[in-house]
N, C-alpha and C. Protein backbone atom coordinates (compact mmCIF):
# COMPACT_ATOMS: atom_id res chain seq x y z
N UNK A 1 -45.76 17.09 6.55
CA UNK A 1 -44.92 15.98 6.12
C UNK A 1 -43.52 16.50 5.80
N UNK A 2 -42.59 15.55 5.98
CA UNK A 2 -40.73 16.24 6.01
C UNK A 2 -40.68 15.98 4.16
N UNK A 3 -39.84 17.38 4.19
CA UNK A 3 -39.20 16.99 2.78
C UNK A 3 -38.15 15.81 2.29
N UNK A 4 -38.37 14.90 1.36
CA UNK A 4 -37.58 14.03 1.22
C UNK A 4 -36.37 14.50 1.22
N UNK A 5 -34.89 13.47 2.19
CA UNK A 5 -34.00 14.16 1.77
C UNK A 5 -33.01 12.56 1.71
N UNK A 6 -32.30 12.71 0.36
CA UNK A 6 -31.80 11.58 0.19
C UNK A 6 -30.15 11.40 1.11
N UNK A 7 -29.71 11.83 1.79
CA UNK A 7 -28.75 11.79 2.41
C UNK A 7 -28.90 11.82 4.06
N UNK A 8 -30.20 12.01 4.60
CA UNK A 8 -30.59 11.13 5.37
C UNK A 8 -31.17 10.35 5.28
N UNK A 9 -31.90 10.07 4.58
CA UNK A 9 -32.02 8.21 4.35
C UNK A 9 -30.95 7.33 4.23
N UNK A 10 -29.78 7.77 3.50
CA UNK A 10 -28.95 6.80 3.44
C UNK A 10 -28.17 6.69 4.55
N UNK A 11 -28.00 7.77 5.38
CA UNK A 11 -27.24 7.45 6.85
C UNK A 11 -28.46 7.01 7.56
N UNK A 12 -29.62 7.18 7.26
CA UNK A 12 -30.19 5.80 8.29
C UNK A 12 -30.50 4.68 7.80
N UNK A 13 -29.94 4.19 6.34
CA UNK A 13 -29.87 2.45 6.11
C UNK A 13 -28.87 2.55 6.62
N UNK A 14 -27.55 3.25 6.34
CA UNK A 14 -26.07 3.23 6.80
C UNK A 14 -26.09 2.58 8.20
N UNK A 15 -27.38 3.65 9.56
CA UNK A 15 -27.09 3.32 10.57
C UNK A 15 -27.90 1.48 10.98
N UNK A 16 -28.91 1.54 10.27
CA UNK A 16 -29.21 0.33 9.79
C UNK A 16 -28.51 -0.94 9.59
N UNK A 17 -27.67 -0.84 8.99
CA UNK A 17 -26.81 -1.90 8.59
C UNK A 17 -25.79 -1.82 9.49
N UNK A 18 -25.21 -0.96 9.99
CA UNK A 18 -23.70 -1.22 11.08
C UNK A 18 -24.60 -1.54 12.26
N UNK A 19 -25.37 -1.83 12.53
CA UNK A 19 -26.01 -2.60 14.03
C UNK A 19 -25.49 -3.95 13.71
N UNK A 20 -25.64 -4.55 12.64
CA UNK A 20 -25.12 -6.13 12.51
C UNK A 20 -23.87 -6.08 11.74
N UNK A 21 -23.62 -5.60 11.05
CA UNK A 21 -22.02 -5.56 10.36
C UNK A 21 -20.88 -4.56 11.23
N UNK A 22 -20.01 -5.69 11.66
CA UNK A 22 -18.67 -5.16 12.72
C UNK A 22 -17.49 -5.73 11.92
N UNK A 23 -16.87 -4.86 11.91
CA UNK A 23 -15.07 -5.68 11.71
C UNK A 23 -14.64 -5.89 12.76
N UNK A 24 -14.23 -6.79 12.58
CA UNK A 24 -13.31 -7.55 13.60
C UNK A 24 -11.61 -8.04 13.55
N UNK A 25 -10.81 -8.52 14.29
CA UNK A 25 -9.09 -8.49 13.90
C UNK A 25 -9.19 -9.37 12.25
N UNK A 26 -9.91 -10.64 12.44
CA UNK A 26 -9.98 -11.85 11.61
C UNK A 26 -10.67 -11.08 10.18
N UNK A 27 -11.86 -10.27 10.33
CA UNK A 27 -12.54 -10.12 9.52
C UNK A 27 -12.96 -8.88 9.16
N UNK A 28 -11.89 -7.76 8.98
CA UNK A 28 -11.96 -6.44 9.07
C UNK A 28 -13.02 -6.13 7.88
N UNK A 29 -13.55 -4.44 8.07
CA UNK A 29 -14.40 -4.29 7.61
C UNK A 29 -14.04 -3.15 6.56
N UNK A 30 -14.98 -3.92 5.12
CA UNK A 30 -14.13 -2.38 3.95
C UNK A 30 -15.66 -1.79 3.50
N UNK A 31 -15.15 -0.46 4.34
CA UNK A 31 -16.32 0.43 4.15
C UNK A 31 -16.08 1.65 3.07
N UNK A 32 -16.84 1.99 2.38
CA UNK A 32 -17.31 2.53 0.98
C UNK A 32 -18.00 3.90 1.36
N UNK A 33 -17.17 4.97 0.97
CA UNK A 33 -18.40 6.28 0.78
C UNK A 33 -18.11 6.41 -0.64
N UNK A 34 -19.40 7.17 -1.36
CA UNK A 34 -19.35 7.10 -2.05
C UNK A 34 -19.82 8.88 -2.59
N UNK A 35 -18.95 9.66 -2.53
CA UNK A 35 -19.69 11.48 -3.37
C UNK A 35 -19.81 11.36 -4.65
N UNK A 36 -19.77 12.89 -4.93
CA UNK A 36 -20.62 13.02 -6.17
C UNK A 36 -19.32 12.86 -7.44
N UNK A 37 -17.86 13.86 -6.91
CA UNK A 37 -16.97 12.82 -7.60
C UNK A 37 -16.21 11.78 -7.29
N UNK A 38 -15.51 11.99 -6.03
CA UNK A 38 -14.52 11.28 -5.52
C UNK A 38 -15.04 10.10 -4.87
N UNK A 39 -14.61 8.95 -4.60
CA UNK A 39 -15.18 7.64 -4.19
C UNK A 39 -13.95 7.52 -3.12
N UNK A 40 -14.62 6.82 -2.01
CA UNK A 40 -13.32 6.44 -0.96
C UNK A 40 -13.61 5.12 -0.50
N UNK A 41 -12.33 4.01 0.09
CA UNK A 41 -12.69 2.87 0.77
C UNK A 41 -11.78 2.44 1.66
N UNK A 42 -11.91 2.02 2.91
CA UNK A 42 -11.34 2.06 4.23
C UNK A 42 -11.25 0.64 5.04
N UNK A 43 -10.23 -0.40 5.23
CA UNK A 43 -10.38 -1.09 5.53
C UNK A 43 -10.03 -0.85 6.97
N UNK A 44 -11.42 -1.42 7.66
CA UNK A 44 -11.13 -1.26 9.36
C UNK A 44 -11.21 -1.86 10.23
N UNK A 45 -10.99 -2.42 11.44
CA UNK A 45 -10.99 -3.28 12.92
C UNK A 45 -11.70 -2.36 13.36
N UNK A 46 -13.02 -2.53 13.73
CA UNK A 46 -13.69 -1.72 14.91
C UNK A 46 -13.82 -2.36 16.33
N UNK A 47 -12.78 -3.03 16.39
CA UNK A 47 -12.37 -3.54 17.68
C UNK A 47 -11.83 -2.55 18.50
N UNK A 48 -10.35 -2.06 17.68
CA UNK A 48 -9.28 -1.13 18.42
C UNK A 48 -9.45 -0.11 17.50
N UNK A 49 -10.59 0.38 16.21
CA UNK A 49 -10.93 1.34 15.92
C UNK A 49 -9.45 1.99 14.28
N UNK A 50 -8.96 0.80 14.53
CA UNK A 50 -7.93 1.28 13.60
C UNK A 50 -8.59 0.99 12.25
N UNK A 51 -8.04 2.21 11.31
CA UNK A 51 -7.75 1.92 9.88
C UNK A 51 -6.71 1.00 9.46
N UNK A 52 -6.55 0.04 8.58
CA UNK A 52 -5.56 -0.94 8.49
C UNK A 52 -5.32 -0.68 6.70
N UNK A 53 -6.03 -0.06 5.65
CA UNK A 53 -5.54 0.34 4.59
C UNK A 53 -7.15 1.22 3.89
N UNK A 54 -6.63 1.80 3.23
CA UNK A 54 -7.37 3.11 2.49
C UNK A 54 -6.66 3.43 1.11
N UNK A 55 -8.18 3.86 0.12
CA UNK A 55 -7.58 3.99 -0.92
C UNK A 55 -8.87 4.78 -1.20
N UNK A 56 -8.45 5.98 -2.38
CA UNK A 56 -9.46 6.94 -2.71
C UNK A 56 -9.00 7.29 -4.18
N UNK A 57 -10.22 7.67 -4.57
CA UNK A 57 -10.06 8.45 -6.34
C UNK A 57 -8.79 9.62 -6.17
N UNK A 58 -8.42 10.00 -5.23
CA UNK A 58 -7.44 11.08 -5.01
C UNK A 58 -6.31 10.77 -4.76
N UNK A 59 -6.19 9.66 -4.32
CA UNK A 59 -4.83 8.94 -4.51
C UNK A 59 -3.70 9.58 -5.56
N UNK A 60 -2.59 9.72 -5.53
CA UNK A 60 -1.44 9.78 -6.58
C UNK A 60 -1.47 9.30 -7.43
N UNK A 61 -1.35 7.85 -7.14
CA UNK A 61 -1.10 6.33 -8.16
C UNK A 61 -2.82 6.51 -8.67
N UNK A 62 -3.78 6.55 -8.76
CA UNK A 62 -4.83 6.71 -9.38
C UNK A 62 -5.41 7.88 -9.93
N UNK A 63 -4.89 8.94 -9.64
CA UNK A 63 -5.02 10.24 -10.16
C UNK A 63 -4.39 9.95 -11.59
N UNK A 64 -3.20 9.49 -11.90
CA UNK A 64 -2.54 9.53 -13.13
C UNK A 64 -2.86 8.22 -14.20
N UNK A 65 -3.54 7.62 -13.21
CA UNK A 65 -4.31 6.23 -14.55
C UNK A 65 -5.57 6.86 -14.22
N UNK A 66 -6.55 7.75 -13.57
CA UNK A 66 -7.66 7.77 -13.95
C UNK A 66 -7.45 9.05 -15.27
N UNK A 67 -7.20 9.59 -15.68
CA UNK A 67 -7.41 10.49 -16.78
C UNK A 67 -8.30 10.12 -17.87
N UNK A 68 -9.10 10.35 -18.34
CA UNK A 68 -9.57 10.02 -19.33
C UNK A 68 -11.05 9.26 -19.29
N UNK A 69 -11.06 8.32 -17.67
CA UNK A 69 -12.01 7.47 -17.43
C UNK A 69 -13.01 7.98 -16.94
N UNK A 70 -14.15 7.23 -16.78
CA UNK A 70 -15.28 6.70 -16.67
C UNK A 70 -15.47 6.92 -14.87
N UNK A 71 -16.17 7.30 -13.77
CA UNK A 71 -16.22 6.90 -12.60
C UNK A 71 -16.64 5.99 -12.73
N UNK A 72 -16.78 5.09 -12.67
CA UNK A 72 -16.97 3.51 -12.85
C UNK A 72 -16.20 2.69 -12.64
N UNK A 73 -14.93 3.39 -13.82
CA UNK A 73 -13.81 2.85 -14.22
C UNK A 73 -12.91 3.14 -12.79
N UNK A 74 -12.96 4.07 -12.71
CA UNK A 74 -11.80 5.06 -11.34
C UNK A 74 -12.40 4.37 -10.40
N UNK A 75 -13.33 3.95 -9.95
CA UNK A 75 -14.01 3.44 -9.06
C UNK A 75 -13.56 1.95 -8.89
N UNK A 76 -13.67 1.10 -10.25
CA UNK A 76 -12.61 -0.25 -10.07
C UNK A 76 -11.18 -0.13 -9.70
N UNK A 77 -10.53 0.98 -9.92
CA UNK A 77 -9.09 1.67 -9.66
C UNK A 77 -8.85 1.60 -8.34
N UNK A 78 -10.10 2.16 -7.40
CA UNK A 78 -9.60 2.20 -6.11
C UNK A 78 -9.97 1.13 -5.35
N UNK A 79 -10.68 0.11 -6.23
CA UNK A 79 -11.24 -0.98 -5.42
C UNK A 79 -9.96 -2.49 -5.26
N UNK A 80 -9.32 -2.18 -6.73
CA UNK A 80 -7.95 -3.02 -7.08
C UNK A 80 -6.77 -2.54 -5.91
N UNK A 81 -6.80 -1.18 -5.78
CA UNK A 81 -6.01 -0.49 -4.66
C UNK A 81 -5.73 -0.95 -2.99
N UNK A 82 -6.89 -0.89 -2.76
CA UNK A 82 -7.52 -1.05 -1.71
C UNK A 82 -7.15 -2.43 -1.44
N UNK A 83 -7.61 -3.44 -2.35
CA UNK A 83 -7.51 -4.89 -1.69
C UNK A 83 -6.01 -5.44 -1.73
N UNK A 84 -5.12 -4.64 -2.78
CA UNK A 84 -4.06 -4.92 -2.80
C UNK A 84 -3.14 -4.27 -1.95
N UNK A 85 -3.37 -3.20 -1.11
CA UNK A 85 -2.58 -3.03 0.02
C UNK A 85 -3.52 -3.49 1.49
N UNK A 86 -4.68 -4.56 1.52
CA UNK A 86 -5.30 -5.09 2.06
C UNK A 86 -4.28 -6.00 1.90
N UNK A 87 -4.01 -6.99 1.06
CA UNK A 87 -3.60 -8.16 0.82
C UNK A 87 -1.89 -8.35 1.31
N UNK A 88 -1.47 -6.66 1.23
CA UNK A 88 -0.11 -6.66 1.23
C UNK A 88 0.31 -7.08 3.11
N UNK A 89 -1.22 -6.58 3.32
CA UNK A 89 -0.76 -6.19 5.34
C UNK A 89 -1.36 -7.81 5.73
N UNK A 90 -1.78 -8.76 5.12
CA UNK A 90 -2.68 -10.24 5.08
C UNK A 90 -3.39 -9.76 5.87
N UNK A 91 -4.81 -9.24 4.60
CA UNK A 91 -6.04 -9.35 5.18
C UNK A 91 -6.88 -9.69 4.22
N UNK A 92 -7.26 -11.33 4.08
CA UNK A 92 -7.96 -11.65 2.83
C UNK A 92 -9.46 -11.65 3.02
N UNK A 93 -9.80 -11.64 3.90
CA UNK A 93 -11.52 -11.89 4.19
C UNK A 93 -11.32 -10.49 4.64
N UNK A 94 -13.11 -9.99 4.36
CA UNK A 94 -13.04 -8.39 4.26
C UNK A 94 -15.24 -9.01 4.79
N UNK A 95 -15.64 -7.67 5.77
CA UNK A 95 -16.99 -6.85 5.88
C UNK A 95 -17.27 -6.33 4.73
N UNK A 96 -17.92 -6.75 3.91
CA UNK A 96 -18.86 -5.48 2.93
C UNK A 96 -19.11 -4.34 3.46
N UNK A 97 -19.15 -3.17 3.44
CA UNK A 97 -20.04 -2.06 4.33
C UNK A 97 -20.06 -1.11 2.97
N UNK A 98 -21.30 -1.20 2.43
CA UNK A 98 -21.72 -0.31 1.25
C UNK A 98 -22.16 0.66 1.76
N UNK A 99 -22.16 1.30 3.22
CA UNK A 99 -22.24 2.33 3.22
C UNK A 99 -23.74 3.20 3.10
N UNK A 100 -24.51 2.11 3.03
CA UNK A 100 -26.19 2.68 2.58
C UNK A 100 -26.62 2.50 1.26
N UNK A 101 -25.24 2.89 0.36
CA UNK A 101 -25.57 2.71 -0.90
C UNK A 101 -26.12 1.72 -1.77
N UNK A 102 -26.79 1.90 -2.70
CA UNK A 102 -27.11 0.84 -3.33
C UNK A 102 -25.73 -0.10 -4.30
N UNK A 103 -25.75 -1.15 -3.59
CA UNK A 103 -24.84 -2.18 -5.13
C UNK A 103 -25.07 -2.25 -5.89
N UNK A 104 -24.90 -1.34 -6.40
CA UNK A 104 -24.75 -1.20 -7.98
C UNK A 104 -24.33 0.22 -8.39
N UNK A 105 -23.70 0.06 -10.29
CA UNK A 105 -22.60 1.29 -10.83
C UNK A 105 -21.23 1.62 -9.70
N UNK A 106 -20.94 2.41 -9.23
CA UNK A 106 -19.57 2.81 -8.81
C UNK A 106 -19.08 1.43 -7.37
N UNK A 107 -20.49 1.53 -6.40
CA UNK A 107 -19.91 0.34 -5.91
C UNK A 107 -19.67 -0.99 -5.71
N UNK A 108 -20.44 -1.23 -6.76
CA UNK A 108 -20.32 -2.35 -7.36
C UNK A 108 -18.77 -2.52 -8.33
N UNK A 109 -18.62 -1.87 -9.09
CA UNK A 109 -17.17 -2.15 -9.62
C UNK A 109 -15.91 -1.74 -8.77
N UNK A 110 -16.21 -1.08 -7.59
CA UNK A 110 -15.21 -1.12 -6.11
C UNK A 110 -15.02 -2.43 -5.51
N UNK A 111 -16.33 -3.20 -5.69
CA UNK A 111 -16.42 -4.41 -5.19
C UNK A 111 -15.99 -5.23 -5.91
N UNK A 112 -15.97 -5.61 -7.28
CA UNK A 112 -15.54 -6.89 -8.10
C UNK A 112 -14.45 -6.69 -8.15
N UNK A 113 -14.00 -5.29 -8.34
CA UNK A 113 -12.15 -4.72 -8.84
C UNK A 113 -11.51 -5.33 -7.13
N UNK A 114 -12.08 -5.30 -6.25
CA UNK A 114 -11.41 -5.76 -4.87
C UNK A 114 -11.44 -7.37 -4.37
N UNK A 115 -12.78 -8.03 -5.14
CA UNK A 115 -12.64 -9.43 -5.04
C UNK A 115 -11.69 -10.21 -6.52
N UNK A 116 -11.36 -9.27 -7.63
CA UNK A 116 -10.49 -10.15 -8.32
C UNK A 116 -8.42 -9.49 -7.60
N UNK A 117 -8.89 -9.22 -7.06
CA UNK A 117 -7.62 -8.76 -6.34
C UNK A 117 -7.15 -9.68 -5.10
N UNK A 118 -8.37 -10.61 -4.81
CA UNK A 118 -8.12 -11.47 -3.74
C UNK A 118 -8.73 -11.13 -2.66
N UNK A 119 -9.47 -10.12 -2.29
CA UNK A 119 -9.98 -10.00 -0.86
C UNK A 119 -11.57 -11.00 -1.65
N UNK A 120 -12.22 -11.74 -0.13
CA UNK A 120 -13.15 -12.33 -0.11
C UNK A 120 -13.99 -11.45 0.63
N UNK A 121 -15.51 -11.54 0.37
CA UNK A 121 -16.50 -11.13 1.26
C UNK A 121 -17.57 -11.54 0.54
């Protein structure tokens, strides 16, 4: 029997779930990795394969307000980020793509910090 290994399982819900979830021009897709510190999120057209905005715990502008916080917290940081230079290029409807992960703790507050920012999904 294979040793459990939790990081292929999650790239095969990952591959799981992108069989039916596509971005598209109208309805680009904001996909979520999520490591052990840094959190990243990528809004994309997998039409013409482009990135259209990105935002990560490593960011500049979030490096200097995360001090002190919570990944949780840094994690709503890049999710406010994200939808707001989403919003800046008009892209209000957004793909979920959690990425395998479970919703809930870090991407879950990526997600609410990006729907009170105005992106829908």
């Amino acid at each position: 029997m294979a040793q459990f290994n939790r990081r292929v399982s999650r790239v095969r819900r990952h591959t799981r779930i992108r069989k039916t979830l596509n971005g598209t021009v109208a309805r680009p897709r904001l996909a979520i990795f999520r490591s052990v510190a840094p959190i990243y999120a990528q809004v994309i057209d997998d039409t013409k394969g482009n990135t259209l905005a990105t935002a990560s715990s490593l960011d500049a502008e979030i490096k200097k307000q995360a001090e002190g916080k919570k990944k949780g917290e840094i994690a709503g940081l890049v999710g406010a980020l994200v939808a707001k230079r989403a919003v800046e290029k008009g892209i209000s409807e957004v793909a979920f793509d959690r990425g395998g992960f479970k919703y809930h703790g870090r991407v879950k507050a990526l997600g609410e910090a990006a729907r009170k920012q105005g992106l829908k999904f």
